[in-house]
C-alpha atoms as a PDB file:
ATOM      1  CA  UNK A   1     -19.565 -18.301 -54.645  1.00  0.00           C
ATOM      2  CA  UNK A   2     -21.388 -17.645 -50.720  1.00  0.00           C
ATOM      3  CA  UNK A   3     -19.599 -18.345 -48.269  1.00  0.00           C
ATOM      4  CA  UNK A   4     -21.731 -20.722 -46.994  1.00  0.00           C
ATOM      5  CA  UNK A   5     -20.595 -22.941 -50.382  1.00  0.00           C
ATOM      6  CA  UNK A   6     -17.339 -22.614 -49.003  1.00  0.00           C
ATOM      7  CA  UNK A   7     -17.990 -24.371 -46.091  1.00  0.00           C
ATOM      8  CA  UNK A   8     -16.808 -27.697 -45.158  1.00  0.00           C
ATOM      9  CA  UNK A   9     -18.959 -29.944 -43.491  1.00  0.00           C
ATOM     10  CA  UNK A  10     -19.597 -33.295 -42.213  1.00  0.00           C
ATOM     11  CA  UNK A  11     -22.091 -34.213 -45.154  1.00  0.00           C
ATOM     12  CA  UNK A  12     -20.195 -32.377 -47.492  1.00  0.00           C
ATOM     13  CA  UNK A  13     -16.899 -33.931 -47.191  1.00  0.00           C
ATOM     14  CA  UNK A  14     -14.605 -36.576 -48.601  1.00  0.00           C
ATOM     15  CA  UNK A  15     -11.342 -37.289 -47.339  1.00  0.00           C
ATOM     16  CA  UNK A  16      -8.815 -39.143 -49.570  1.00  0.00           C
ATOM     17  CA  UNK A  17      -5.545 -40.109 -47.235  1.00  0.00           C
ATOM     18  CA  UNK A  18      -3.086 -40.240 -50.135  1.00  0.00           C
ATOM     19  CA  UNK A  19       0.458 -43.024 -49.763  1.00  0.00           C
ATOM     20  CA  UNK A  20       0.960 -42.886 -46.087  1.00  0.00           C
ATOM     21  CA  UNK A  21       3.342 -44.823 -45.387  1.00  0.00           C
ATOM     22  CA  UNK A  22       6.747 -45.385 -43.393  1.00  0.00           C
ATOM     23  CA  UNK A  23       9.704 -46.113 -46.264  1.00  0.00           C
ATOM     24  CA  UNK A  24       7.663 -42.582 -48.117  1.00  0.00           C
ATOM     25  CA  UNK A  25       7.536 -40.838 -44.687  1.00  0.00           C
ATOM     26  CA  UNK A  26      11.286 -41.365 -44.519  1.00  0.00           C
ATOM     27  CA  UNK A  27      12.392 -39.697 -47.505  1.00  0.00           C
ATOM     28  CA  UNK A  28       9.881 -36.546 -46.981  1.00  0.00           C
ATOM     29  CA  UNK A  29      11.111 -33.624 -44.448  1.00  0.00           C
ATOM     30  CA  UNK A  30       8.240 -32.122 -42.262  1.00  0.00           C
ATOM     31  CA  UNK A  31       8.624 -30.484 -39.047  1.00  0.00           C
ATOM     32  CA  UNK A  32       9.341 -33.937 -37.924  1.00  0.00           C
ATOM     33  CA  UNK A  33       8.298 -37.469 -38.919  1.00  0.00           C
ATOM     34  CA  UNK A  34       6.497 -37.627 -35.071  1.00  0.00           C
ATOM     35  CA  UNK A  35       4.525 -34.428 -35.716  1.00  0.00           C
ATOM     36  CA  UNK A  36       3.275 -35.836 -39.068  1.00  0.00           C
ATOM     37  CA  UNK A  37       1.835 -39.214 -38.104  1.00  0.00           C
ATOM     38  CA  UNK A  38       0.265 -37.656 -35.293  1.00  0.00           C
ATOM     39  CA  UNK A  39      -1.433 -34.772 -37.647  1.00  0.00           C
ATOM     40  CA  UNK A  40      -2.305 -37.724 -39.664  1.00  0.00           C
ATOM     41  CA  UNK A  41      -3.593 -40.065 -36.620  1.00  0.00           C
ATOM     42  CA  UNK A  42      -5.910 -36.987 -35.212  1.00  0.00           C
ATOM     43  CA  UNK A  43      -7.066 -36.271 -38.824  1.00  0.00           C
ATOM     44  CA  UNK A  44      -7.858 -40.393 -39.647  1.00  0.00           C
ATOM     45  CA  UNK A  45      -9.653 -40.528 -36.376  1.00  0.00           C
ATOM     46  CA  UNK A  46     -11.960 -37.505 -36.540  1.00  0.00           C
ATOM     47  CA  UNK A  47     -13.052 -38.532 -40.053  1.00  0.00           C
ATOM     48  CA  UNK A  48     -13.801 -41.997 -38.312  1.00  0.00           C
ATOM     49  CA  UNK A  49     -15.658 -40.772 -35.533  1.00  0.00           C
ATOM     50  CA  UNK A  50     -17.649 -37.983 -37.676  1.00  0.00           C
ATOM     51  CA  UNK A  51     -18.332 -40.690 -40.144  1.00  0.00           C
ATOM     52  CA  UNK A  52     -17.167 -38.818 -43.311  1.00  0.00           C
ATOM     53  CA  UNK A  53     -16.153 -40.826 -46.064  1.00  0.00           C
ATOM     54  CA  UNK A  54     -12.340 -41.758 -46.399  1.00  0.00           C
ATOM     55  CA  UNK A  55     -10.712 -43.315 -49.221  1.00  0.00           C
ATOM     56  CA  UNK A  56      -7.318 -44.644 -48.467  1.00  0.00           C
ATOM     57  CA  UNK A  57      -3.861 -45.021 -51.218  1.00  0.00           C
ATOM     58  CA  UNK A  58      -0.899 -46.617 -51.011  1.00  0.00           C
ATOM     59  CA  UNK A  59       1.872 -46.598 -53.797  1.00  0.00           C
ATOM     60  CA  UNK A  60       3.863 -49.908 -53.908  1.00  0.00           C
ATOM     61  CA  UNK A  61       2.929 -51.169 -50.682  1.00  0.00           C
ATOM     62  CA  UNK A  62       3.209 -55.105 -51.712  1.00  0.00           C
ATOM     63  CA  UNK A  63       4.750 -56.954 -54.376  1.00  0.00           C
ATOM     64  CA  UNK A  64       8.020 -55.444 -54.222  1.00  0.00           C
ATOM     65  CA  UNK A  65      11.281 -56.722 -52.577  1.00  0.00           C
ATOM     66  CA  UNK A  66       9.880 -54.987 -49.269  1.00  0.00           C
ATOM     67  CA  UNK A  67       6.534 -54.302 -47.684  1.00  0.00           C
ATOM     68  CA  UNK A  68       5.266 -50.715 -46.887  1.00  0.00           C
ATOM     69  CA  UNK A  69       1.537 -50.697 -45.547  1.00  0.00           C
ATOM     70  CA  UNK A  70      -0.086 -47.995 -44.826  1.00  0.00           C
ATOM     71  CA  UNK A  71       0.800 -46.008 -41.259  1.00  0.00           C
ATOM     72  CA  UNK A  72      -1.004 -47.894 -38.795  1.00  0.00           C
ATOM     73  CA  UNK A  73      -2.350 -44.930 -37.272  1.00  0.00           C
ATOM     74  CA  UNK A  74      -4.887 -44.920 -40.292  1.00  0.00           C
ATOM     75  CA  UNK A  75      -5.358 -48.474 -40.667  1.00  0.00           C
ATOM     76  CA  UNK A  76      -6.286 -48.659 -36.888  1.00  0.00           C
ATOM     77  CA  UNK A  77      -9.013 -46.115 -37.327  1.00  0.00           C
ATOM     78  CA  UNK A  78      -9.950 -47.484 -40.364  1.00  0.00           C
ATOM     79  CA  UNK A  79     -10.052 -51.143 -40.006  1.00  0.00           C
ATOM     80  CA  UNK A  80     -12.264 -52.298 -42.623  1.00  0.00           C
ATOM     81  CA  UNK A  81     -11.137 -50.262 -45.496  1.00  0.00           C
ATOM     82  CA  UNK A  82      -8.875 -51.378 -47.485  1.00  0.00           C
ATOM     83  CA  UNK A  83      -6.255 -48.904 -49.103  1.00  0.00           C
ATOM     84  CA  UNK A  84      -5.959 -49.132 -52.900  1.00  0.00           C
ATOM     85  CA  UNK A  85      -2.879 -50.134 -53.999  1.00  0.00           C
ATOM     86  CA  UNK A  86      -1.224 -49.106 -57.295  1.00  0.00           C
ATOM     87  CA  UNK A  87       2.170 -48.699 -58.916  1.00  0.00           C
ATOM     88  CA  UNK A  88       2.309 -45.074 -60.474  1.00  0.00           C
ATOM     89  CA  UNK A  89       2.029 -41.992 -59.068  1.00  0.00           C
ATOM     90  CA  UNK A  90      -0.543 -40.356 -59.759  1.00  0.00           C
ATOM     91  CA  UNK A  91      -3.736 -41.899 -57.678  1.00  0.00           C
ATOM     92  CA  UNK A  92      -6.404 -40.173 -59.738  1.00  0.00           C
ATOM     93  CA  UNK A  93      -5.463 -42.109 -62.522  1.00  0.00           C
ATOM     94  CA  UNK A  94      -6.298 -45.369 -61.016  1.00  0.00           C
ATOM     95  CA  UNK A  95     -10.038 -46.288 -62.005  1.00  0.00           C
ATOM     96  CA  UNK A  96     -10.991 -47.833 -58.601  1.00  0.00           C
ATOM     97  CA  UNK A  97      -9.846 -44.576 -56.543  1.00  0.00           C
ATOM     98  CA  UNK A  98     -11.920 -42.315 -58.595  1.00  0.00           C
ATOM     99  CA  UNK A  99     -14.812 -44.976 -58.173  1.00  0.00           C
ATOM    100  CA  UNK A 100     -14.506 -45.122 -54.693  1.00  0.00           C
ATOM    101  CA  UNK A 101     -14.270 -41.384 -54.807  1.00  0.00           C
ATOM    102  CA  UNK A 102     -17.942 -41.435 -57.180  1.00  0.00           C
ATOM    103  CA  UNK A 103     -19.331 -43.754 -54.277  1.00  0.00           C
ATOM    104  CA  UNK A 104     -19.219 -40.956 -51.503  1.00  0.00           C
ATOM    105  CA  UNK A 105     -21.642 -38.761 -53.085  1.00  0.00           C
ATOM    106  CA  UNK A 106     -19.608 -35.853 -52.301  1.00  0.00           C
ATOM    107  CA  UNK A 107     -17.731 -33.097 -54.173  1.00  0.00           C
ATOM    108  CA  UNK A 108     -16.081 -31.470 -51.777  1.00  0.00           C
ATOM    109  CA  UNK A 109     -12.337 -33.293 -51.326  1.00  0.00           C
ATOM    110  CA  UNK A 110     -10.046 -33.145 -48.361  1.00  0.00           C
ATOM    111  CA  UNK A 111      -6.664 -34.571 -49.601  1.00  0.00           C
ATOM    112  CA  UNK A 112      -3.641 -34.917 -47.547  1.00  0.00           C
ATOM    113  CA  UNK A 113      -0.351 -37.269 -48.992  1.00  0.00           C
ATOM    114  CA  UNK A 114       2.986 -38.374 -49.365  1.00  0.00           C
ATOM    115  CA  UNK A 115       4.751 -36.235 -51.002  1.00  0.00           C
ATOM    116  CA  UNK A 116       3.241 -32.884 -51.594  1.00  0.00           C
ATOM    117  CA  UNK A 117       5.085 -32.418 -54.127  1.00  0.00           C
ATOM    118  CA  UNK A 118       4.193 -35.653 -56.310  1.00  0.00           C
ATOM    119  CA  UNK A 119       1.666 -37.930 -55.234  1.00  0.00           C
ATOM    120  CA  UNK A 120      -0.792 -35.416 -53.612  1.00  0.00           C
ATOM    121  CA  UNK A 121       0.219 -33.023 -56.284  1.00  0.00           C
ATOM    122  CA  UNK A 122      -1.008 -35.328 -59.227  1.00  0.00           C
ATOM    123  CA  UNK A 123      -4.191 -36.320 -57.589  1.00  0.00           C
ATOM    124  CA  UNK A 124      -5.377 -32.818 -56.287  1.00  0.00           C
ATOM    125  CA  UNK A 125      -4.868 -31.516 -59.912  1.00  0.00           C
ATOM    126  CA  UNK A 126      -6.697 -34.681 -61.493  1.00  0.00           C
ATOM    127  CA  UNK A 127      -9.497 -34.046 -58.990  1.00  0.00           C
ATOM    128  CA  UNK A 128      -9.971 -30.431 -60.254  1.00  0.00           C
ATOM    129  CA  UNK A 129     -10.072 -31.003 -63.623  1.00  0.00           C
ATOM    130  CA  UNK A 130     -12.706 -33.331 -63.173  1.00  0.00           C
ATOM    131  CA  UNK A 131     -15.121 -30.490 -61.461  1.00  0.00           C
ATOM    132  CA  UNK A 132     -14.293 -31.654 -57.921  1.00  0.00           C
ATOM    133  CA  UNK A 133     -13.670 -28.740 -54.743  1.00  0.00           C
ATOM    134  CA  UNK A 134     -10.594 -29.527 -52.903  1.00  0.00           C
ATOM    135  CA  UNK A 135      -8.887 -29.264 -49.785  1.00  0.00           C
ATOM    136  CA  UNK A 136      -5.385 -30.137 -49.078  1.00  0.00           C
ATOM    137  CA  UNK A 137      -4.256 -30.860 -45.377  1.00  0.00           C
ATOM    138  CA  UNK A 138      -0.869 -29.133 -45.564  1.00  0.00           C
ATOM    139  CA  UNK A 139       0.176 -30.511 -42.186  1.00  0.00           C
ATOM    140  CA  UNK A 140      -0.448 -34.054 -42.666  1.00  0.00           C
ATOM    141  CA  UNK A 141       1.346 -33.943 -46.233  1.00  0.00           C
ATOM    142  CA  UNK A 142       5.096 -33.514 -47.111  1.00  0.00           C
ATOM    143  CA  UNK A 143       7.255 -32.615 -49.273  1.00  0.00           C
ATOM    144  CA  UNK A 144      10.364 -34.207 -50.157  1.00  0.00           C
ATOM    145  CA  UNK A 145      12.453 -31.337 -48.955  1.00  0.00           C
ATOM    146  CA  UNK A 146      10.744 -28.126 -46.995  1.00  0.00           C
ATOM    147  CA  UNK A 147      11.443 -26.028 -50.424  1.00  0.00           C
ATOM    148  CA  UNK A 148       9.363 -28.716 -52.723  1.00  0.00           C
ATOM    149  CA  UNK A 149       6.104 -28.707 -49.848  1.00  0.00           C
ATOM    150  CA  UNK A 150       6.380 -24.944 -50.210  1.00  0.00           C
ATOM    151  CA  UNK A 151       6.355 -24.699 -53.716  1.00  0.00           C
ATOM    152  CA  UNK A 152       3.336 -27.714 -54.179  1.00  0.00           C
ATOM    153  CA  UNK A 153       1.378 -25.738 -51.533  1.00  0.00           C
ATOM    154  CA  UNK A 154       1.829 -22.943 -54.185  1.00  0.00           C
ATOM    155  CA  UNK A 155       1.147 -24.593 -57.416  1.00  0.00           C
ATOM    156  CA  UNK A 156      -1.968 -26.310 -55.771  1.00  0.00           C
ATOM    157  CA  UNK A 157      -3.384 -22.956 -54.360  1.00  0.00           C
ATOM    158  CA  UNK A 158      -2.825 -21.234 -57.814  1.00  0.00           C
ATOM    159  CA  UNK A 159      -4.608 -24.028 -59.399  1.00  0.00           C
ATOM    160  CA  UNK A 160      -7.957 -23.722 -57.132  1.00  0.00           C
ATOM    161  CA  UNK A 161      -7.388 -25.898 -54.514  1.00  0.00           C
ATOM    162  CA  UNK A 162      -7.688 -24.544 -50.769  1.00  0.00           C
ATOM    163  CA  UNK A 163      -5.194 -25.008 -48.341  1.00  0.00           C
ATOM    164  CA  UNK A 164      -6.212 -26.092 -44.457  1.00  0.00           C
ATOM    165  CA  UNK A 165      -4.545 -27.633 -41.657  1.00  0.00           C
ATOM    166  CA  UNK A 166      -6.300 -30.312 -39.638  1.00  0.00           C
ATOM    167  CA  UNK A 167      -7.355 -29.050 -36.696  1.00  0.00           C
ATOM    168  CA  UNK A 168      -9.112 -26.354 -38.549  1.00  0.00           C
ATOM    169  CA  UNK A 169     -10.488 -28.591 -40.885  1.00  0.00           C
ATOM    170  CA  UNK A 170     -12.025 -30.197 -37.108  1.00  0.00           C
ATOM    171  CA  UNK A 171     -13.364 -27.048 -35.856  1.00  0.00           C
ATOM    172  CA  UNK A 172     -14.968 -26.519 -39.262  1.00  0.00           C
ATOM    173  CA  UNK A 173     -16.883 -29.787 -39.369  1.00  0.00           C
ATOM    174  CA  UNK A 174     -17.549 -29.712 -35.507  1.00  0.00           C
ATOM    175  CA  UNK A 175     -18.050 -25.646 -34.942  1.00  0.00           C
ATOM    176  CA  UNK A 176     -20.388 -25.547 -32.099  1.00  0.00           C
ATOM    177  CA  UNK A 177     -18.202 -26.510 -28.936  1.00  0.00           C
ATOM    178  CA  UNK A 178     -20.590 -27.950 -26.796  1.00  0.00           C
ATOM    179  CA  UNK A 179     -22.203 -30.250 -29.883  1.00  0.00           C
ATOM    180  CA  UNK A 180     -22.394 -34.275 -29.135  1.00  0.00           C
ATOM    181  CA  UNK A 181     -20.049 -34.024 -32.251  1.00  0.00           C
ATOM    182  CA  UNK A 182     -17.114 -31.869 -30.907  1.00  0.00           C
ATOM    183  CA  UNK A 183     -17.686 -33.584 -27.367  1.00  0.00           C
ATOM    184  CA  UNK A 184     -17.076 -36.985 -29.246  1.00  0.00           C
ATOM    185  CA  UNK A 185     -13.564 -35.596 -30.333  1.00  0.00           C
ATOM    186  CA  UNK A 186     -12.432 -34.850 -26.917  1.00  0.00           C
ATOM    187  CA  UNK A 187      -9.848 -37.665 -27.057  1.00  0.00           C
ATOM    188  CA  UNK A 188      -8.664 -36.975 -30.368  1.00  0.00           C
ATOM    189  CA  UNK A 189      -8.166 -33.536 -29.080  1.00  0.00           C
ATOM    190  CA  UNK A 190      -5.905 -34.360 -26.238  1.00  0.00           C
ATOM    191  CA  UNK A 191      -3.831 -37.164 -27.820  1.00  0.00           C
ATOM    192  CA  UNK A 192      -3.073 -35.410 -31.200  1.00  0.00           C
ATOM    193  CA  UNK A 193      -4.030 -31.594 -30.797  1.00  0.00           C
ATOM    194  CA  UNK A 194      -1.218 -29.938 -29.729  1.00  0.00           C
ATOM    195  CA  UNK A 195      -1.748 -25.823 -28.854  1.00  0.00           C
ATOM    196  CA  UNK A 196      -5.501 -27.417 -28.326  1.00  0.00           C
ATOM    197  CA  UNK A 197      -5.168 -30.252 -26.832  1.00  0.00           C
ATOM    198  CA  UNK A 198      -3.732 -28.180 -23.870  1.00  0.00           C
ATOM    199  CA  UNK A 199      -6.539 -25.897 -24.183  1.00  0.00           C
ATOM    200  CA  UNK A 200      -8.905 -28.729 -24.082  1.00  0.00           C
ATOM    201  CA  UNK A 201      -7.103 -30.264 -21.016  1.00  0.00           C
ATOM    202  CA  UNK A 202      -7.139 -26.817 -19.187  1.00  0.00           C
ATOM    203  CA  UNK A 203     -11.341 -26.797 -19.792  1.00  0.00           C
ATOM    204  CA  UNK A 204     -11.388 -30.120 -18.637  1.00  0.00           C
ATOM    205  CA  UNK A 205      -9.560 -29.951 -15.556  1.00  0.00           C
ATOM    206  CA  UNK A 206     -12.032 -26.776 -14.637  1.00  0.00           C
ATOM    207  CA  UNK A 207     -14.970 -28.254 -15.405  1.00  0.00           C
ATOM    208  CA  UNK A 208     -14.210 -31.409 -13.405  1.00  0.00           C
ATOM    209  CA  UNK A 209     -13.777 -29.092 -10.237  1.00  0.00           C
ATOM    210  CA  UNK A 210     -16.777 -27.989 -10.364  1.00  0.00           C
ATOM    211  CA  UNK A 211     -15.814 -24.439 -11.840  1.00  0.00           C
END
């Protein structure tokens, strides 16, 4: 395979945002439950704002004794999609995610979920046994202890899916630095971009002086 057929790119791309949501968040152990939503928050709004496609799960999230909508983070960039809701696992399995998958056109995945190890597990391997490329988000997914992200991270890379984190999966789709579509990121950059978002605000502050 070229490397350009490795590429990522805005017309190339699907994203899939796999069970985010607060009760799952709090029984997975990132780096910390702030860092994650706000990997998750820059990721939801650069899809928006690039216009790629973006399917959205949830597991359980009505019906039950408690409610447990999606993080608001994504349903604020996302407003008029509404998340598919089902009661196993695995989200491939569910006819109207893979239909809403179909509907994008594309074959190129990027997957991020609650838990690594489970949820985004199942559905990256469903997605690659039906012919589909994929990309998992590594740090806007967790596991439910560091060990278990670890070892899904493993079993999804030997399996043939790619792993990426989301501000390279940004520079990827938006490569030139001066494009209208990197410039239109700017924000996301400097609310959710960490190491870059200071690097962004350093630019900024030079080129508003006139340097």
């Amino acid at each position: 395979m070229s490397e350009n057929q490795n590429e990522l790119t805005i017309e190339n791309s699907a994203v899939v945002l796999i069970d985010h949501q607060p009760a799952i968040a709090l029984v997975t152990a990132p780096p910390s439950q702030t860092e994650l939503v706000n990997n998750v928050a820059g990721l939801a709004r650069t899809a928006k704002i690039l216009g790629v496609p973006t399917v959205l799960t949830t597991v359980g999230a009505t019906g039950g004794a408690l409610d447990d909508p999606i993080f608001k983070e994504i349903s604020e960039a996302f407003p008029d999609v509404k998340p598919i809701d089902r009661v196993t696992t695995n989200a491939w399995s569910h006819p109207d995610v893979r239909a809403a998958v179909e509907a994008t056109g594309r074959r190129k995945l990027v997957m991020a979920g609650l838990s690594t190890d489970v949820c985004l597990a199942q559905a990256v391997l469903g997605a690659l046994k039906d012919g589909y490329e994929v990309y998992f988000v590594s740090d806007c997914s967790a596991g439910v202890t560091p060990e278990a992200h670890e070892d899904a991270k493993t079993r999804l890379t030997m399996a043939g899916a790619r792993p990426i984190n989301w501000t390279a999966l940004l520079s990827e789709w938006t490569p030139g630095i001066t494009s209208p579509e990197r410039i239109a990121l700017t924000d996301v950059l400097t609310r959710h971009g960490g190491a870059a978002a200071l690097w962004t605000n350093y630019v900024l502050a030079q080129a508003s002086d006139g340097r």
